[in-house]
Protein backbone atom coordinates (compact mmCIF):
# COMPACT_ATOMS: atom_id res chain seq x y z
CA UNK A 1 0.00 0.00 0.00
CA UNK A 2 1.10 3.60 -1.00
CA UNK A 3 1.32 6.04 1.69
CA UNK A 4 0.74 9.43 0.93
CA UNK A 5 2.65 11.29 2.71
CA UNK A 6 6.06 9.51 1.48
CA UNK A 7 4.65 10.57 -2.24
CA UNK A 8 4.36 14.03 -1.43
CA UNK A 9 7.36 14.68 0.54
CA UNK A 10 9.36 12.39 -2.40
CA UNK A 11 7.50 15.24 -4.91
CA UNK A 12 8.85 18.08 -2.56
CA UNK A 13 12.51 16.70 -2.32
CA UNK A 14 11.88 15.65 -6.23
CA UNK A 15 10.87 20.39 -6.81
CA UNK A 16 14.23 21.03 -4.93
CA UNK A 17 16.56 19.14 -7.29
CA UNK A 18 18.30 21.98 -8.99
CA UNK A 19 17.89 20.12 -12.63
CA UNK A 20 17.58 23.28 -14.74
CA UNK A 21 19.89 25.73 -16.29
CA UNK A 22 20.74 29.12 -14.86
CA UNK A 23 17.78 31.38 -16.05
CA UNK A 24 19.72 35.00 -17.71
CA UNK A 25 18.45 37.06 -13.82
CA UNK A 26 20.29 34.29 -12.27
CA UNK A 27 23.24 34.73 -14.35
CA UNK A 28 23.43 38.51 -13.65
CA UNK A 29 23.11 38.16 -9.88
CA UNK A 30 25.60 36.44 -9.65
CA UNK A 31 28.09 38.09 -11.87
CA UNK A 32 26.64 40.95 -9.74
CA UNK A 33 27.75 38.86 -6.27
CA UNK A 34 32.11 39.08 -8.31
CA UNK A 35 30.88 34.93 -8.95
CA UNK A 36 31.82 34.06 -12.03
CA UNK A 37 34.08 31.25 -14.40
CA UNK A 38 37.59 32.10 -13.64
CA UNK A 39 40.81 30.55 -13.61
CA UNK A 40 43.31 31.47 -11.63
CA UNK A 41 45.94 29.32 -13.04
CA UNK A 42 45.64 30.33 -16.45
CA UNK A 43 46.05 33.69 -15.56
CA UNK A 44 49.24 32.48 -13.76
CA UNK A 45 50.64 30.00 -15.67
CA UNK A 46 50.40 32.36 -18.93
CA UNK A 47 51.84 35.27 -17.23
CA UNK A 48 54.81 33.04 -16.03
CA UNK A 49 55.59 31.61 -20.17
CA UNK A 50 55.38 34.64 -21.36
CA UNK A 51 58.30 35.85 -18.51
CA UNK A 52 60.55 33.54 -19.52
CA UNK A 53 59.90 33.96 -23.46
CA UNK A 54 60.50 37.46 -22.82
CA UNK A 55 63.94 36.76 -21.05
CA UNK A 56 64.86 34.44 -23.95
CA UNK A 57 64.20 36.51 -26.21
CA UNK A 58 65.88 39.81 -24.74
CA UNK A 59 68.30 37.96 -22.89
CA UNK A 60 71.10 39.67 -24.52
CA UNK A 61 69.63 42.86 -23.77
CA UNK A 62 69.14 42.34 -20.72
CA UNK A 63 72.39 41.35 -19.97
CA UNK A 64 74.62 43.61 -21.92
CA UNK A 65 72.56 45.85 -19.64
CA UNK A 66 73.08 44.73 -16.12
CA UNK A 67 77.06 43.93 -17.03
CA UNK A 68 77.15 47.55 -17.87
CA UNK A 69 75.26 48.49 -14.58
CA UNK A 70 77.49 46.33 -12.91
CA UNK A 71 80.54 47.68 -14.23
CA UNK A 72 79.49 50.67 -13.26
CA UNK A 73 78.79 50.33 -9.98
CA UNK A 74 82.19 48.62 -9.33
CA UNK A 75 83.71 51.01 -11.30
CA UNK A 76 85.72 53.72 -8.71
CA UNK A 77 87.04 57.06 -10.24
CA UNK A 78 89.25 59.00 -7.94
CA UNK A 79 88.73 58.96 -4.38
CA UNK A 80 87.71 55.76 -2.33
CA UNK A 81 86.62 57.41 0.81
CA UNK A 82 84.06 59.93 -1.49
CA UNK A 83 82.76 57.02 -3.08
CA UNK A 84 81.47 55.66 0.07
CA UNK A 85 80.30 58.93 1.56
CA UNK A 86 76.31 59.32 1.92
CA UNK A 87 75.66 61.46 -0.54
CA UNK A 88 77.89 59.54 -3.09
CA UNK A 89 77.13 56.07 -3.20
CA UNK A 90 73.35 57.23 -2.24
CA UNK A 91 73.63 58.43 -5.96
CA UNK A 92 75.25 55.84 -7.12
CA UNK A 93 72.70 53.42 -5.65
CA UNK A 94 69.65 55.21 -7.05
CA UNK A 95 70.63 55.41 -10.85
CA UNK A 96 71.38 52.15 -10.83
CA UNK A 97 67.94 51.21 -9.42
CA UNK A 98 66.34 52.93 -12.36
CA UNK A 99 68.64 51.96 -14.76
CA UNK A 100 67.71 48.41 -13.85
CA UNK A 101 64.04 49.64 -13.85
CA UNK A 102 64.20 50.62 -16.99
CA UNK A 103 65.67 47.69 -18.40
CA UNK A 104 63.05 45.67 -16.81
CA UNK A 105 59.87 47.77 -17.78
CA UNK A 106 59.21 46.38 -21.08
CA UNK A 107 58.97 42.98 -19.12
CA UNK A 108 56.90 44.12 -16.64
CA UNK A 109 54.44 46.01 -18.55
CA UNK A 110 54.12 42.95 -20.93
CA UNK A 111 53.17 41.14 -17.84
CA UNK A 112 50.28 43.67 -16.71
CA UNK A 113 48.83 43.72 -20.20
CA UNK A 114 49.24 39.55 -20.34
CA UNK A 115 47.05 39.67 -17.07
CA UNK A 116 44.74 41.81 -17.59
CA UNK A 117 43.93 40.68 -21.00
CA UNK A 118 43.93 36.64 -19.62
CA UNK A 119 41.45 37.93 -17.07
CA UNK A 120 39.11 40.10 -19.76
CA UNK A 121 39.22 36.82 -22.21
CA UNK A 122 37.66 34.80 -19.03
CA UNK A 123 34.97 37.36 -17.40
CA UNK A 124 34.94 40.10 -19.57
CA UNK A 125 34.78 43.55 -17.76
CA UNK A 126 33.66 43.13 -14.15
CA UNK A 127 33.34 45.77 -11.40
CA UNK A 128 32.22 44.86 -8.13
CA UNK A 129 32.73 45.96 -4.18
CA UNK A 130 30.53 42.70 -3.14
CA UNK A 131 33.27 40.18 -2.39
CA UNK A 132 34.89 42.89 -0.37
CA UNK A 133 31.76 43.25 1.94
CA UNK A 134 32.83 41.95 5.41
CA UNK A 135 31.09 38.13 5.72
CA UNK A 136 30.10 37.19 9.38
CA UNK A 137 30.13 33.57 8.22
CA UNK A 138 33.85 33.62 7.46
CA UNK A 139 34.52 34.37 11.04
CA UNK A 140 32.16 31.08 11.73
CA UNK A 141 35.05 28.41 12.69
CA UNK A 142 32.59 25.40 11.83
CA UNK A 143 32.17 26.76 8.22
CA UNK A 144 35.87 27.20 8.66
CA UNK A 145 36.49 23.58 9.23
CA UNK A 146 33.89 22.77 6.03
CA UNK A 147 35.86 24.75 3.74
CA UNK A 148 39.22 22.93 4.67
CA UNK A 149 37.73 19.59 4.30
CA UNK A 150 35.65 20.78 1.43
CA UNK A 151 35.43 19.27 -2.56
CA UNK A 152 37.17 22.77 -3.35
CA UNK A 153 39.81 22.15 -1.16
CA UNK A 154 40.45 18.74 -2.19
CA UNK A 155 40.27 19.61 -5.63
CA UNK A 156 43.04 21.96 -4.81
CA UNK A 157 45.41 20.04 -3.37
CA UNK A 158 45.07 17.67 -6.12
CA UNK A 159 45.75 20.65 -8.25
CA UNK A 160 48.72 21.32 -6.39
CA UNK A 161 50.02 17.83 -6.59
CA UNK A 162 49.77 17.36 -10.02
CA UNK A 163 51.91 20.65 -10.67
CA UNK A 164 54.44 19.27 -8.23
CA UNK A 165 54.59 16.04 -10.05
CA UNK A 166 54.58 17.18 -13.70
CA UNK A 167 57.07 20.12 -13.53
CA UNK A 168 59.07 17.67 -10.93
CA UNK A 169 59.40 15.44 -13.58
CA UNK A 170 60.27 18.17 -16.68
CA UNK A 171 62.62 19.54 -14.45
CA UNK A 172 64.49 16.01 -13.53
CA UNK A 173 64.50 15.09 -17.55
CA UNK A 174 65.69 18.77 -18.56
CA UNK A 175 68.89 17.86 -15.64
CA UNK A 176 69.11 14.37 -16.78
CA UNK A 177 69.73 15.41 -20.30
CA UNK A 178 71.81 18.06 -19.64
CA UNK A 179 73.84 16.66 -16.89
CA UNK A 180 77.20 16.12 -18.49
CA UNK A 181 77.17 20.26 -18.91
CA UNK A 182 75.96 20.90 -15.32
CA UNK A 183 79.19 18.47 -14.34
CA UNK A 184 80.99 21.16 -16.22
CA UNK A 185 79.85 23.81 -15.01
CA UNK A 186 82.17 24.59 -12.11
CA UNK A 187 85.16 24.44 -14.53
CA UNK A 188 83.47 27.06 -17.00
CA UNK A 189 85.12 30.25 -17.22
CA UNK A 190 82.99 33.29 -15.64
CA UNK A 191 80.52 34.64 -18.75
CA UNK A 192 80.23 31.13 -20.00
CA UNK A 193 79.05 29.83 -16.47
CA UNK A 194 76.56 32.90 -15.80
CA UNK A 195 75.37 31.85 -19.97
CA UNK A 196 74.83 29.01 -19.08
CA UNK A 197 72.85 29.19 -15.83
CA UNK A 198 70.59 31.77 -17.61
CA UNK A 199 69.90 29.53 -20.19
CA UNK A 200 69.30 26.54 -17.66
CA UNK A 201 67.13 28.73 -16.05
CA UNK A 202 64.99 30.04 -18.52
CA UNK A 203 64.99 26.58 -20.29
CA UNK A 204 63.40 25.05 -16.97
CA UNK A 205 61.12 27.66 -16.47
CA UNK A 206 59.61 27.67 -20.22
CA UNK A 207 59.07 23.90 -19.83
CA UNK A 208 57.32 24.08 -16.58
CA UNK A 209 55.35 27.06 -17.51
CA UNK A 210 53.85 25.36 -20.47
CA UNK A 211 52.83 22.37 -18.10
CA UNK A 212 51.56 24.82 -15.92
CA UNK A 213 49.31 26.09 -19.04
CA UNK A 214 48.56 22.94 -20.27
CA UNK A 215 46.73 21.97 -16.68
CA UNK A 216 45.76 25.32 -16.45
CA UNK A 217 42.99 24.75 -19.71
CA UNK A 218 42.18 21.61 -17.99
CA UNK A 219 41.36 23.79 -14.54
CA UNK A 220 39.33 26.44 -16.86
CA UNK A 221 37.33 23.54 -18.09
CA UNK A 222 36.54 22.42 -14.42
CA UNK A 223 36.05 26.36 -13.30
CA UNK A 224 33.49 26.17 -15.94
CA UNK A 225 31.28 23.13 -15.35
CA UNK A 226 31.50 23.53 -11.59
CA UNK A 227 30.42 27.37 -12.01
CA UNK A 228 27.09 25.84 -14.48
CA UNK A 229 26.47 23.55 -11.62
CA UNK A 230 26.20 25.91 -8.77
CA UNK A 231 24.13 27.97 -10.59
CA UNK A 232 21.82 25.51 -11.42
CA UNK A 233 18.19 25.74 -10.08
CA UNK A 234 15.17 24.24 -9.04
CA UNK A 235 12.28 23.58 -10.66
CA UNK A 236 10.45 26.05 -7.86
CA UNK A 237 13.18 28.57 -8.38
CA UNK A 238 12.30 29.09 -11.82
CA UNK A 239 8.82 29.38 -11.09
CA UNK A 240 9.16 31.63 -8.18
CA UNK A 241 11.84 33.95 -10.00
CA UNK A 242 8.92 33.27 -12.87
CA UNK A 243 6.52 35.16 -10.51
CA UNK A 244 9.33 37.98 -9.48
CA UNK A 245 10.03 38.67 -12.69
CA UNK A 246 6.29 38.94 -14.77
CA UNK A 247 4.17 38.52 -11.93
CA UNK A 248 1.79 36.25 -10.71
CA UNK A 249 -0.06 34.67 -13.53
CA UNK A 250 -3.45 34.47 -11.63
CA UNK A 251 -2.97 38.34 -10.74
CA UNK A 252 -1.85 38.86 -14.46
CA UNK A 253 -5.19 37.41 -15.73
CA UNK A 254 -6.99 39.54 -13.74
CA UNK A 255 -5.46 42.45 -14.34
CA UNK A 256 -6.23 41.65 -18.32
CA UNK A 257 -9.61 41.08 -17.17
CA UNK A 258 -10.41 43.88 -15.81
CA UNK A 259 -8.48 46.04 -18.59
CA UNK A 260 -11.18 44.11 -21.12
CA UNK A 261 -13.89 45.15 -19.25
CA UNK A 262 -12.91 48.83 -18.96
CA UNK A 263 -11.87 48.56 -22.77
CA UNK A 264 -15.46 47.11 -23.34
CA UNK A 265 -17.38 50.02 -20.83
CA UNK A 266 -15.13 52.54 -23.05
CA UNK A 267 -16.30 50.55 -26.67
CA UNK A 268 -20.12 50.69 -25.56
CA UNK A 269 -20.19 54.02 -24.03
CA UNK A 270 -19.37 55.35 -27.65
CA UNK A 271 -22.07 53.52 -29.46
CA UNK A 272 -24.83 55.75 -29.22
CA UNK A 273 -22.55 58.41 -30.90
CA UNK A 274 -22.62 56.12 -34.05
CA UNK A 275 -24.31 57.06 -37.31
CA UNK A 276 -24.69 52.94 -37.98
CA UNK A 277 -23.94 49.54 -36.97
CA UNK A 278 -23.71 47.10 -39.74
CA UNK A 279 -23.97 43.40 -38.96
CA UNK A 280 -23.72 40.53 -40.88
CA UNK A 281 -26.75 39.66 -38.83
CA UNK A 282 -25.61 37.61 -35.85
CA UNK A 283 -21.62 36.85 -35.64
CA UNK A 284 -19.88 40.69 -36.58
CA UNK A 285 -21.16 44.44 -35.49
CA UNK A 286 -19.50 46.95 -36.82
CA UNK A 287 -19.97 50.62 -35.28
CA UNK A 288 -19.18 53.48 -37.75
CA UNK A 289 -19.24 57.19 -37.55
CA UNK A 290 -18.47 59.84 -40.08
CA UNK A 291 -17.34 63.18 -38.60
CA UNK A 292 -15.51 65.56 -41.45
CA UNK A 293 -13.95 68.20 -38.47
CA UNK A 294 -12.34 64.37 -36.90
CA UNK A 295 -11.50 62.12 -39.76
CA UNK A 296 -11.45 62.43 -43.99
CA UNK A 297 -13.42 59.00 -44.09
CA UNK A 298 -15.70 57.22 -41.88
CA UNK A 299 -14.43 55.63 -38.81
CA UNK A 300 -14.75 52.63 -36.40
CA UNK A 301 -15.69 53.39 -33.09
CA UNK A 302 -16.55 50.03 -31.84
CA UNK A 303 -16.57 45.96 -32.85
CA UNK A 304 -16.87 42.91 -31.76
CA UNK A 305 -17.96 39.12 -32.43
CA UNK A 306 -20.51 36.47 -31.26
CA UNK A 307 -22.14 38.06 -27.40
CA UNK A 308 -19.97 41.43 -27.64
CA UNK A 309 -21.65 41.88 -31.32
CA UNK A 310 -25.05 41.08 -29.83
CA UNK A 311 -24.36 43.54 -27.07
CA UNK A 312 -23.49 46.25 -29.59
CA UNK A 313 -26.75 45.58 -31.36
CA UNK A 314 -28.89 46.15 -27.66
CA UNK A 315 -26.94 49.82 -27.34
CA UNK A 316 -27.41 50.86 -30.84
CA UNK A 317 -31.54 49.42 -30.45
CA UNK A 318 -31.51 51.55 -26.80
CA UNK A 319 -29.84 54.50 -28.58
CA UNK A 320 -31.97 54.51 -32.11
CA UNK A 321 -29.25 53.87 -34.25
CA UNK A 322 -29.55 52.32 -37.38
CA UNK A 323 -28.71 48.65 -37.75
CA UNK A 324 -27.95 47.64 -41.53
CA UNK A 325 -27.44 43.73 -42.37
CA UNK A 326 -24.38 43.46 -45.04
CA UNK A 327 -22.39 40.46 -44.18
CA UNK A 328 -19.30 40.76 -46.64
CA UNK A 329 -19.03 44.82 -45.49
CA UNK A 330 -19.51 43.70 -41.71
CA UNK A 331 -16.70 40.94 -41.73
CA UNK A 332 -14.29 42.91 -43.56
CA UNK A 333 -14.40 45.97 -41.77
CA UNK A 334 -14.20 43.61 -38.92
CA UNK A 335 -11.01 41.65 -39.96
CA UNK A 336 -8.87 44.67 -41.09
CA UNK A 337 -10.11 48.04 -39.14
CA UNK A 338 -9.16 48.27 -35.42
CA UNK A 339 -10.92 50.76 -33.28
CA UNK A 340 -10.16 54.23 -34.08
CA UNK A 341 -8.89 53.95 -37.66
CA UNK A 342 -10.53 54.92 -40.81
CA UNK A 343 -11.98 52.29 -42.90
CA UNK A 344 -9.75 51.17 -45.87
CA UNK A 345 -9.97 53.29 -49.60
CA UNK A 346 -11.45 50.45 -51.44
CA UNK A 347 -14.66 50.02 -49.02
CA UNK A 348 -15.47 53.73 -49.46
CA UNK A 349 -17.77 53.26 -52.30
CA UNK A 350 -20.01 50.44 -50.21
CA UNK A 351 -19.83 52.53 -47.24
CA UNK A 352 -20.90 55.17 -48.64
CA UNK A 353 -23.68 53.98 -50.27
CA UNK A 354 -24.69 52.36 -46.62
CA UNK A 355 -24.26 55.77 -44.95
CA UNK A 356 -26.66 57.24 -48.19
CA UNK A 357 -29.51 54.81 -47.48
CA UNK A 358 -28.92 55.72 -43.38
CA UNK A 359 -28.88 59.50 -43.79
CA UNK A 360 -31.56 59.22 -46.31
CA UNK A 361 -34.06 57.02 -43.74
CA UNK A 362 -32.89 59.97 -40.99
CA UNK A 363 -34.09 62.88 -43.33
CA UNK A 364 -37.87 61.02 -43.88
C-alpha cells in the first residue's frame, strides 16, 4: 500500500533538485555577487611563459645591460673614501635602481597587459565591491572547518600535486639530459658559467610554464562546469523567480480582465454616438461614424464578435441607431479596421452607399 505522505514529501525533495539551467536574472546576480568562471591558473601559468619567453628573447639585452650596470657600480674614479660617503654612493645606488628599472619595464608592462587581457578573455569587464563586503560567516570556525575539508579544497590540493609532479618530472628530464654540462659547469670560465645558468634557467622555467598552461585549460574547463552547476536551479526557483520577474499569472489574468472590461465600458459608451452599426446579422457588429472636423473617411468606433456583437446591437436598439445587415461589409471591416482607424480606400464606395440609405431614412 502507497502512503501518501512519502509521495508528497518524495515530490517536494523531487521540486528542490536543482535540474535546470541558470535562467539569464540568475546569471546577472551572480556576476553581480564578483561569482563568475575564472581561472586562476591560467592567468598564472600564462603570465609566467610569457616571462621567460620574454627573457629568452631579450636575454642579450638584458644582460649587456646589467654587465654595464654592474661595471658601473664597481667602477671607482678618484677617491675611495668619497665614493662611500652618503651622498655619493646614495647616488650611485639610485641610478642604478632605475637603470635596472628601466631595463626591466618592457617585461613588466608585458606582464600587466598579459594579465589583464587573460582575465578580460575569461569574465569580460567586471566591477564589483561585493566580495569585499565583510562576511560574518567567514569568522564562523565550523564553516571554517567545512571549507578545509571541502570538494574545493580537495580539488586543490590535487591541483597542487599534479603541478608538483609534472614540472618535478620536466625539471628532472631537462637535468638528466643536460647533466654532463651541469658536471661542467664549475670548470666554465665566468661569462660562460653565468650563460649558461641563464639559459638553464629560462629553459626550466619555459618547460614548466607550459605544463603549468597545459593543466591550467584543464582547470578552466573544471572552473566552468562547476560554475554551471552551482548555478543551477530548481524547478520552484524558476517558477518563483517566474513570478518575481512577470508577476503572478493568476494576478496577471486579472489584471487583463479587468483592462477588457474597462476597454469594453469605453467601446459601448461610444455607441450611441454612431451614425450605424452594420452586422452581418448575428456573428460581426460593426460601429461606424463619419465626422468631417475628426476624420477624412468614416471611422470605427466600436466591434466585436458572437455576445460582444449582440451587445453592440442592444446599445445601438436603446440609442436609435440604425442597424444595416451586409455580411461581406460587416466581416471585412471587422477583420482589417481596429478601433479608431478609418476604414480602408477600397470600401469607401459600399460605405458610402450604406451611410446614403442611413442618412436618407434619418431625413424622412
Amino acid at each position: 500500500m502507497i502512503d501518501l505522505n512519502d509521495f508528497v514529501i518524495s515530490l517536494t525533495l523531487f521540486s528542490q533538485e536543482k535540474t535546470e539551467k541558470a535562467t539569464p536574472k540568475r546569471r546577472r546576480e551572480a556576476r553581480e555577487k564578483g561569482q563568475v568562471a575564472k581561472s586562476r591558473e591560467i592567468v598564472s601559468a600564462l603570465l609566467l611563459f610569457l616571462m621567460f619567453l620574454c627573457l629568452k628573447l631579450f636575454s642579450g639585452y638584458i644582460y649587456d645591460n646589467l654587465k654595464s650596470i654592474t661595471i658601473k657600480f664597481f667602477t671607482i674614479n678618484g677617491d675611495i673614501d668619497k665614493f662611500y660617503e652618503t651622498s655619493n654612493f646614495t647616488n650611485i645606488m639610485i641610478n642604478c635602481i632605475l637603470s635596472f628599472i628601466l631595463i626591466m619595464l618592457p617585461i613588466f608592462g608585458i606582464a600587466v597587459i598579459v594579465s589583464l587581457m587573460a582575465n578580460y578573455l575569461q569574465v569580460g569587464f567586471i566591477f564589483t565591491t561585493k566580495p569585499l563586503m565583510p562576511n560574518i560567516n567567514k569568522l564562523n570556525p565550523i564553516a571554517g572547518l567545512k571549507r578545509i575539508f571541502s570538494k574545493n579544497s580537495l580539488v586543490e590540493l590535487l591541483k597542487a600535486s599534479l603541478k608538483i609532479i609534472f614540472v618535478g618530472y620536466f625539471i628532472y628530464d631537462f637535468l638528466r639530459d643536460n647533466y654532463m654540462m651541469i658536471a661542467n659547469f664549475l670548470h666554465m670560465d665566468i661569462n660562460p658559467s653565468l650563460a649558461f645558468i641563464g639559459n638553464t634557467i629560462i629553459s626550466i622555467g619555459i618547460r614548466a610554464s607550459i605544463v603549468l598552461l597545459v593543466l591550467a585549460i584543464f582547470d578552466y574547463a573544471y572552473q566552468l562546469w562547476e560554475y554551471e552547476k552551482n548555478l543551477r536551479m530548481s524547478k520552484q526557483e524558476v517558477k518563483e523567480e517566474y513570478k518575481q520577474v512577470e508577476g503572478n499569472p493568476l494576478i496577471k489574468s486579472k489584471i487583463r480582465e479587468k483592462q477588457r472590461q474597462l476597454s469594453l465600458r469605453r467601446m459601448m459608451a461610444e455607441i450611441p454616438k454612431a451614425d450605424v452599426i452594420i452586422t452581418n446579422p448575428t456573428h460581426y457588429a460593426v460601429a461606424l461614424k463619419y465626422d468631417v472636423d475628426v476624420a477624412d473617411a468614416p471611422f470605427v468606433i466600436a466591434k466585436g464578435k458572437d455576445l460582444i456583437a449582440l451587445r453592440i446591437k442592444e446599445k445601438a436598439r436603446e440609442s436609435n441607431i440604425p442597424i444595416v445587415e451586409n455580411k461581406a461589409i460587416a466581416q471585412a471591416l471587422y477583420n482589417t479596421t481596429d478601433i479608431g482607424q478609418q476604414i480602408p480606400v477600397e470600401m469607401y464606395q459600399a460605405v458610402a452607399e450604406i451611410l446614403a440609405f442611413v442618412y436618407s431614412l434619418k431625413n424622412k
